[in-house]
Protein backbone atom coordinates (compact mmCIF):
# COMPACT_ATOMS: atom_id res chain seq x y z
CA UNK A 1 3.91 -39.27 24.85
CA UNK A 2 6.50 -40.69 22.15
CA UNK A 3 9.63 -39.04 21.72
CA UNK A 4 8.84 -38.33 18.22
CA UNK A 5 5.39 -36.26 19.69
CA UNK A 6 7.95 -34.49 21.76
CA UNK A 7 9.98 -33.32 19.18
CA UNK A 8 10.24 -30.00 18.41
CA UNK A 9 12.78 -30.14 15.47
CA UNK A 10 14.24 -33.36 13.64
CA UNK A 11 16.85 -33.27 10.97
CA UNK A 12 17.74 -36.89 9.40
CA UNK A 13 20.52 -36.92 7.12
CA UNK A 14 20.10 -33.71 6.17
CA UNK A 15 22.86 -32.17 3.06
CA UNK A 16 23.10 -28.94 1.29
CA UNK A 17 24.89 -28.48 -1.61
CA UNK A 18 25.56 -24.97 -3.44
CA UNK A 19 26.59 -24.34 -6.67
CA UNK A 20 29.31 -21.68 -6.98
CA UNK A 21 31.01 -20.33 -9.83
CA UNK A 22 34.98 -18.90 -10.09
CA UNK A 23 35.33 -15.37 -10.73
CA UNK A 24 33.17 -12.75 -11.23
CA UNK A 25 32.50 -12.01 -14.79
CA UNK A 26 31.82 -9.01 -16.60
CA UNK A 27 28.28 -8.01 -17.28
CA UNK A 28 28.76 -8.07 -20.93
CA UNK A 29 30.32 -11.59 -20.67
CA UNK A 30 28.34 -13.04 -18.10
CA UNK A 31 24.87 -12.41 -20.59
CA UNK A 32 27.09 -13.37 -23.80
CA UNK A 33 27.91 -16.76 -21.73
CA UNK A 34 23.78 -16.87 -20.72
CA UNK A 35 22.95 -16.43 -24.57
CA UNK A 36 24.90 -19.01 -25.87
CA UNK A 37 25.09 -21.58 -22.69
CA UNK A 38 28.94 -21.65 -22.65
CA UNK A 39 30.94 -20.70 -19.77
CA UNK A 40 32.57 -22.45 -16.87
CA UNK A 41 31.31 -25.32 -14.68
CA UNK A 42 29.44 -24.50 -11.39
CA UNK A 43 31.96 -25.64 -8.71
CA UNK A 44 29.54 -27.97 -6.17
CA UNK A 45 30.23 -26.71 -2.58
CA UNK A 46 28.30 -29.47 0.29
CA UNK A 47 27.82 -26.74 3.27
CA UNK A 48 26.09 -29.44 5.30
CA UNK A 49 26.81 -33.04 4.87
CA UNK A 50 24.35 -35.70 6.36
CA UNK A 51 23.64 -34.18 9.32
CA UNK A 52 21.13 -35.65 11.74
CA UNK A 53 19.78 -34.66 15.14
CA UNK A 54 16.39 -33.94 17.46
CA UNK A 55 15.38 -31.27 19.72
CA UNK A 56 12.80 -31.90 21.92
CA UNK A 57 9.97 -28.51 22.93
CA UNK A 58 11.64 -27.10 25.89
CA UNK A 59 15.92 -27.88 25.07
CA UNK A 60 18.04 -25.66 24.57
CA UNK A 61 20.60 -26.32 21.81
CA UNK A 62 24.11 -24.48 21.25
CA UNK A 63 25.85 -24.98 17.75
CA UNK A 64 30.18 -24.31 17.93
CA UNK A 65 32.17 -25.12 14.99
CA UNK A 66 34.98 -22.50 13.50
CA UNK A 67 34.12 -20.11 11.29
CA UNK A 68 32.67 -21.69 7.72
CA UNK A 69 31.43 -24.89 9.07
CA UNK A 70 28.05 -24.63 8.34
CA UNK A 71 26.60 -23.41 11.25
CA UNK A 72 24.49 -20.20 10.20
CA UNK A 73 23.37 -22.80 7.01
CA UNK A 74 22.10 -25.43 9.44
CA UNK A 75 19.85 -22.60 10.80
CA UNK A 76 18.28 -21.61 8.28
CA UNK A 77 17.62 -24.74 6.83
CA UNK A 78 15.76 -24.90 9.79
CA UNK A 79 14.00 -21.42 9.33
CA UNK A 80 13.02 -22.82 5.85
CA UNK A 81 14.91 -19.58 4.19
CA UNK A 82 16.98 -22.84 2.77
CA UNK A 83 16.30 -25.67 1.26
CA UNK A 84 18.03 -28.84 1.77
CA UNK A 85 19.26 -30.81 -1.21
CA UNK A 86 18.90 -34.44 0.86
CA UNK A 87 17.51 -35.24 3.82
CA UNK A 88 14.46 -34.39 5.71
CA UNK A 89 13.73 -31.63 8.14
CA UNK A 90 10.54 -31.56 10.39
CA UNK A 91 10.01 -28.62 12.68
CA UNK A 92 7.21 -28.29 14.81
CA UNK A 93 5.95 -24.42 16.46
CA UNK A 94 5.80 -21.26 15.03
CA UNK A 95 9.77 -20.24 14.82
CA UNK A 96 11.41 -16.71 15.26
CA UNK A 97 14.39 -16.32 13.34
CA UNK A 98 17.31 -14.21 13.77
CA UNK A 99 20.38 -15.15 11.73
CA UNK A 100 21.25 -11.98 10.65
CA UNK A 101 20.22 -9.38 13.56
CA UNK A 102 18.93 -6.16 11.19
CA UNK A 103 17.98 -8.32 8.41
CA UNK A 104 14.44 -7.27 6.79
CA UNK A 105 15.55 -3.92 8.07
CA UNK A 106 15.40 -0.78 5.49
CA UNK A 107 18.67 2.00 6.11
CA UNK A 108 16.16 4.58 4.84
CA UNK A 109 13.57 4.17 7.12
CA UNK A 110 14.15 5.31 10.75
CA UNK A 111 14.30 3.22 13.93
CA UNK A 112 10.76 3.52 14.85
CA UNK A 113 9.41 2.81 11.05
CA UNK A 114 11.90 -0.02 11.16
CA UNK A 115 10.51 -1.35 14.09
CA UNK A 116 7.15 -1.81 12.84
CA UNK A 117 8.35 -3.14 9.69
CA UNK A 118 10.24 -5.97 11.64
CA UNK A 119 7.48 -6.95 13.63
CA UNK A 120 5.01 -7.13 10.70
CA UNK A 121 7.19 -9.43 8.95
CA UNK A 122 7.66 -11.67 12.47
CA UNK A 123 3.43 -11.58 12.23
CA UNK A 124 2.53 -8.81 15.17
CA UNK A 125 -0.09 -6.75 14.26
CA UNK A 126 -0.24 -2.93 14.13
CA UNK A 127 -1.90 -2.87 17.56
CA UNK A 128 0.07 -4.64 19.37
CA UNK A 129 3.57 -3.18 18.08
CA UNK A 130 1.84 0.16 19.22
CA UNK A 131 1.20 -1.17 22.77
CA UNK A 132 4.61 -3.04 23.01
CA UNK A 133 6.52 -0.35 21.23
CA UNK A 134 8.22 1.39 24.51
CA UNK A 135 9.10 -1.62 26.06
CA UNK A 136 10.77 -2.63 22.80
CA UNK A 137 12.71 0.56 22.77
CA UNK A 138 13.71 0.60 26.27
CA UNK A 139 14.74 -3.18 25.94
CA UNK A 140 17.13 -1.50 23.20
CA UNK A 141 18.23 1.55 25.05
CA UNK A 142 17.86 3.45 21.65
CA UNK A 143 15.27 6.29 23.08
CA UNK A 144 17.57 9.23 21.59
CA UNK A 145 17.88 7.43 18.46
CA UNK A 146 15.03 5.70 17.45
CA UNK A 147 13.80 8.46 15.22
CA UNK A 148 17.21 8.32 13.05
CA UNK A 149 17.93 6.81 9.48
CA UNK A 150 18.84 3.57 10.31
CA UNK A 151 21.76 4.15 7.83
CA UNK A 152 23.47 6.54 10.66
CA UNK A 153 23.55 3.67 13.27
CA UNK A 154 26.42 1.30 14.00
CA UNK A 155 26.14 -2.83 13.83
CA UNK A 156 25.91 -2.96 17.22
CA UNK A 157 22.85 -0.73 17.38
CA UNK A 158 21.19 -2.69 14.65
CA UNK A 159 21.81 -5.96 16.31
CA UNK A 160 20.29 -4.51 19.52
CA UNK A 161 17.29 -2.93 17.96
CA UNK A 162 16.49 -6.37 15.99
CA UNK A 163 16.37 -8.55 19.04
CA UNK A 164 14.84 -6.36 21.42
CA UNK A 165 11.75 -7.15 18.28
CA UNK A 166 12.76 -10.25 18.50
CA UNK A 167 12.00 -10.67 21.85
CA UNK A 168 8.72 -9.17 22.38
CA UNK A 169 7.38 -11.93 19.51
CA UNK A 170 5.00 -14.78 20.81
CA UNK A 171 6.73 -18.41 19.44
CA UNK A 172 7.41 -21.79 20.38
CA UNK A 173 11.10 -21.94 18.55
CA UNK A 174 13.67 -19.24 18.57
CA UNK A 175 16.79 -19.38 15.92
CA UNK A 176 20.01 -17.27 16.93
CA UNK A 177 23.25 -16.35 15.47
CA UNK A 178 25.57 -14.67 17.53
CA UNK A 179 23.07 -12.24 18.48
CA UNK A 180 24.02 -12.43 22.24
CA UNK A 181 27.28 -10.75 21.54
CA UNK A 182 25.67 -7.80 20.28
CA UNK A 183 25.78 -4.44 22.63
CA UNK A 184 27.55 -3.58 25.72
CA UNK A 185 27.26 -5.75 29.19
CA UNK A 186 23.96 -4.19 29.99
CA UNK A 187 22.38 -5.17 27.09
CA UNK A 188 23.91 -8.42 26.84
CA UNK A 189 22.35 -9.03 30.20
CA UNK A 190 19.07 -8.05 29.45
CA UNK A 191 19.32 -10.72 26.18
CA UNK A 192 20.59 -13.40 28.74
CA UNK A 193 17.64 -12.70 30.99
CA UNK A 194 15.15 -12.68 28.27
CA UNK A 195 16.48 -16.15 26.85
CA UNK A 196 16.42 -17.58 30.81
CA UNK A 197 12.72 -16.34 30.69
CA UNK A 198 11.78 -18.14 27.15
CA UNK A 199 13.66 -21.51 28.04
CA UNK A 200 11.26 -21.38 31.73
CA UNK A 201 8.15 -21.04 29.71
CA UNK A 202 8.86 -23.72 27.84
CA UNK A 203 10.16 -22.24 24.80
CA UNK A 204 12.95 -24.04 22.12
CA UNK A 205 16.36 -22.82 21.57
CA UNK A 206 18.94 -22.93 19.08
CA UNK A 207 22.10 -20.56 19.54
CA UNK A 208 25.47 -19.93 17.58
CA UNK A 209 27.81 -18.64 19.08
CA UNK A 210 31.56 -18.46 19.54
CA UNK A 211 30.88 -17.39 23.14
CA UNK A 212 31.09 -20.97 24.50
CA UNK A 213 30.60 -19.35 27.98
CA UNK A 214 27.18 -18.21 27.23
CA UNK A 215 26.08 -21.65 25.87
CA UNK A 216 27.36 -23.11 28.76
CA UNK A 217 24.80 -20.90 30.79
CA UNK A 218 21.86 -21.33 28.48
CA UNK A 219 22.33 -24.79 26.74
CA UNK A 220 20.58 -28.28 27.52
CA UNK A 221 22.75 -29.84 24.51
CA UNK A 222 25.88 -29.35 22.49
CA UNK A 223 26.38 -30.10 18.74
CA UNK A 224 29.72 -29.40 17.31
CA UNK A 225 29.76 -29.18 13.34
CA UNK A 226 32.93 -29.55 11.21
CA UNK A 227 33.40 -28.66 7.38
CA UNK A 228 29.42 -29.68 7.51
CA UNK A 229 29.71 -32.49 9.62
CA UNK A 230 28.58 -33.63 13.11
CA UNK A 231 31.71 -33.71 14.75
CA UNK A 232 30.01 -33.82 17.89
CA UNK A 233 26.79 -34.55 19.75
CA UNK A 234 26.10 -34.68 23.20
CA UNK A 235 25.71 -33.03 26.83
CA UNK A 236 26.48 -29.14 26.19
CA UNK A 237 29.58 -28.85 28.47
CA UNK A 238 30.75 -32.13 27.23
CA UNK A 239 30.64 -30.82 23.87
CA UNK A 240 31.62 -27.42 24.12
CA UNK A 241 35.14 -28.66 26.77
CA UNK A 242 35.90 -31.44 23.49
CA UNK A 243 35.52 -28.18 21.13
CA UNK A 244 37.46 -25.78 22.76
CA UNK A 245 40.05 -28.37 23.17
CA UNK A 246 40.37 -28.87 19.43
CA UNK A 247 40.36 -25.47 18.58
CA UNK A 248 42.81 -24.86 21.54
CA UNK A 249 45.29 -27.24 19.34
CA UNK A 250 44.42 -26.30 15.96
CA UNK A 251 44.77 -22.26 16.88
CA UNK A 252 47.10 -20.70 14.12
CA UNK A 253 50.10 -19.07 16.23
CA UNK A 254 49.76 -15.40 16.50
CA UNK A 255 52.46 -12.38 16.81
CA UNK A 256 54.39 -13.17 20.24
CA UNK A 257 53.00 -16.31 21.40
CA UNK A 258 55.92 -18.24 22.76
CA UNK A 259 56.89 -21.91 21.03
C-alpha cells in the first residue's frame, strides 16, 4: 500500500482568506451603502496561509498554536463547513465533527429532544438513538437534567452532553476542539478513555487543545500553527516541548510575577 492509499487526510498548500469589514454599521446605512455599492473596502484577513500536511488512518494528530492562529479554521476546513480559498484538501472516511461542543443544538428544546436532534444531524437513525440513548446519558452524567430547556444549562453541561453524542457515532475521522476540557475529572476521564478506545480501533484523530498534557497522552504527531502558518511539524512531544517553550518566552508578565 502507497502512502498516499494510506492517507486519511492531505492538505497541500492549503490558504483561507476572509473578507472583513471595520465597524459595524447602522441598518439604515448598511442597505443605503448595498443600494448604491459605496461603502468601505473589505479588509482581506489570510486565517491559514499555505499550510500543508498528511494524516495517515489510524494517527493521532494534536494542533497548539496561541489563541487566533488558525487552529479551529484549519478544522473545519477539514470538516468541509469551510472552504479554502487555495490549496487542496482530500479527506478520506466518514468524519465526526465537533468544533463547537453544543453546536446544532436548540436552547428551546430539552436535553433529551436535543439529543436526538444531534444525532440525526451526525446520521444515526431514530432506532438506534433510542437503543443508545441511556448509555449516552450516563456517558454525560446529566440523568436529573436531561429533561430541562437546554437554555437553563451551563457550557460545561452542553459541552458534555454534545460529546457524549459524539461518541456513540460510528466514523473513521473524529475533529475536536477543546472538547476534552469540558466537565469535571470524571468526565474528562471518561472522554480520555473513549478517545484511547477510538485510536485502538483504528480510528483518526485531530485535537485542539491548549492542554498540551492531554496531547501528549493521545497524540502520534504534533503540528504547531502560527498567525496561519506551520510553525511546526513533527513527533508530538517534540512539537508540543518546542511550543511550550515559545510560549514560555513570549508569556505577557502578569500581576506579581517577579523580573
Amino acid at each position: 500500500m502507497s502512502n498516499s492509499d494510506s492517507e486519511a487526510i492531505r492538505l497541500e498548500r492549503v490558504s483561507k482568506r476572509y473578507r472583513v469589514r471595520e465597524g459595524r454599521p447602522a441598518l439604515a446605512e448598511s442597505l443605503y451603502r448595498r443600494v448604491i455599492g459605496s461603502g468601505a473596502p473589505a479588509k482581506e484577513v489570510w486565517a491559514l496561509r499555505d499550510v500543508s500536511f498528511s494524516v495517515v488512518r489510524g494517527e493521532s494528530l494534536g494542533l497548539v498554536g496561541s489563541n487566533g492562529a488558525g487552529k479551529s479554521t484549519l478544522l473545519k476546513v477539514i470538516a468541509g463547513i469551510a472552504t479554502s480559498t487555495t490549496g487542496r484538501v482530500d479527506v478520506r472516511g466518514r468524519v465526526c465533527t465537533q468544533l463547537d461542543l453544543g453546536a446544532g443544538f436548540h436552547p428551546y428544546l430539552t436535553g433529551r429532544e436535543n439529543v436526538f436532534l444531534q444525532g440525526t444531524i451526525l446520521g444515526m437513525s431514530n432506532r438506534s438513538l433510542r437503543d443508545l440513548f441511556p448509555r449516552i446519558i450516563e456517558f454525560a452524567g446529566l440523568d436529573g437534567a436531561i429533561d430541562r430547556q437546554l437554555w437553563t444549562y451551563s457550557s460545561g453541561m452542553i459541552a458534555r452532553l454534545g460529546f457524549a453524542v459524539a461518541a456513540h457515532v460510528a466514523f473513521e475521522i473524529l475533529l475536536l476542539d477543546e472538547a476534552i476540557s469540558a466537565g469535571d475529572s470524571r468526565f474528562r476521564r471518561r472522554c480520555e478513555d473513549t478517545l484511547h478506545r477510538f485510536r485502538a480501533s483504528g480510528g483518526t484523530l485531530i485535537i485542539v487543545s491548549h492542554a498540551t498534557e492531554n496531547l501528549r497522552a493521545l497524540c502520534d504527531r504534533g503540528l504547531w500553527l502560527d498567525d496561519g502558518r506551520v510553525r511546526g511539524w513533527g513527533p508530538a512531544r517534540e512539537i508540543f516541548d518546542r511550543y511550550e517553550e515559545w510560549e514560555h518566552r513570549n508569556r505577557a508578565p502578569r500581576a506579581g510575577d517577579k523580573p
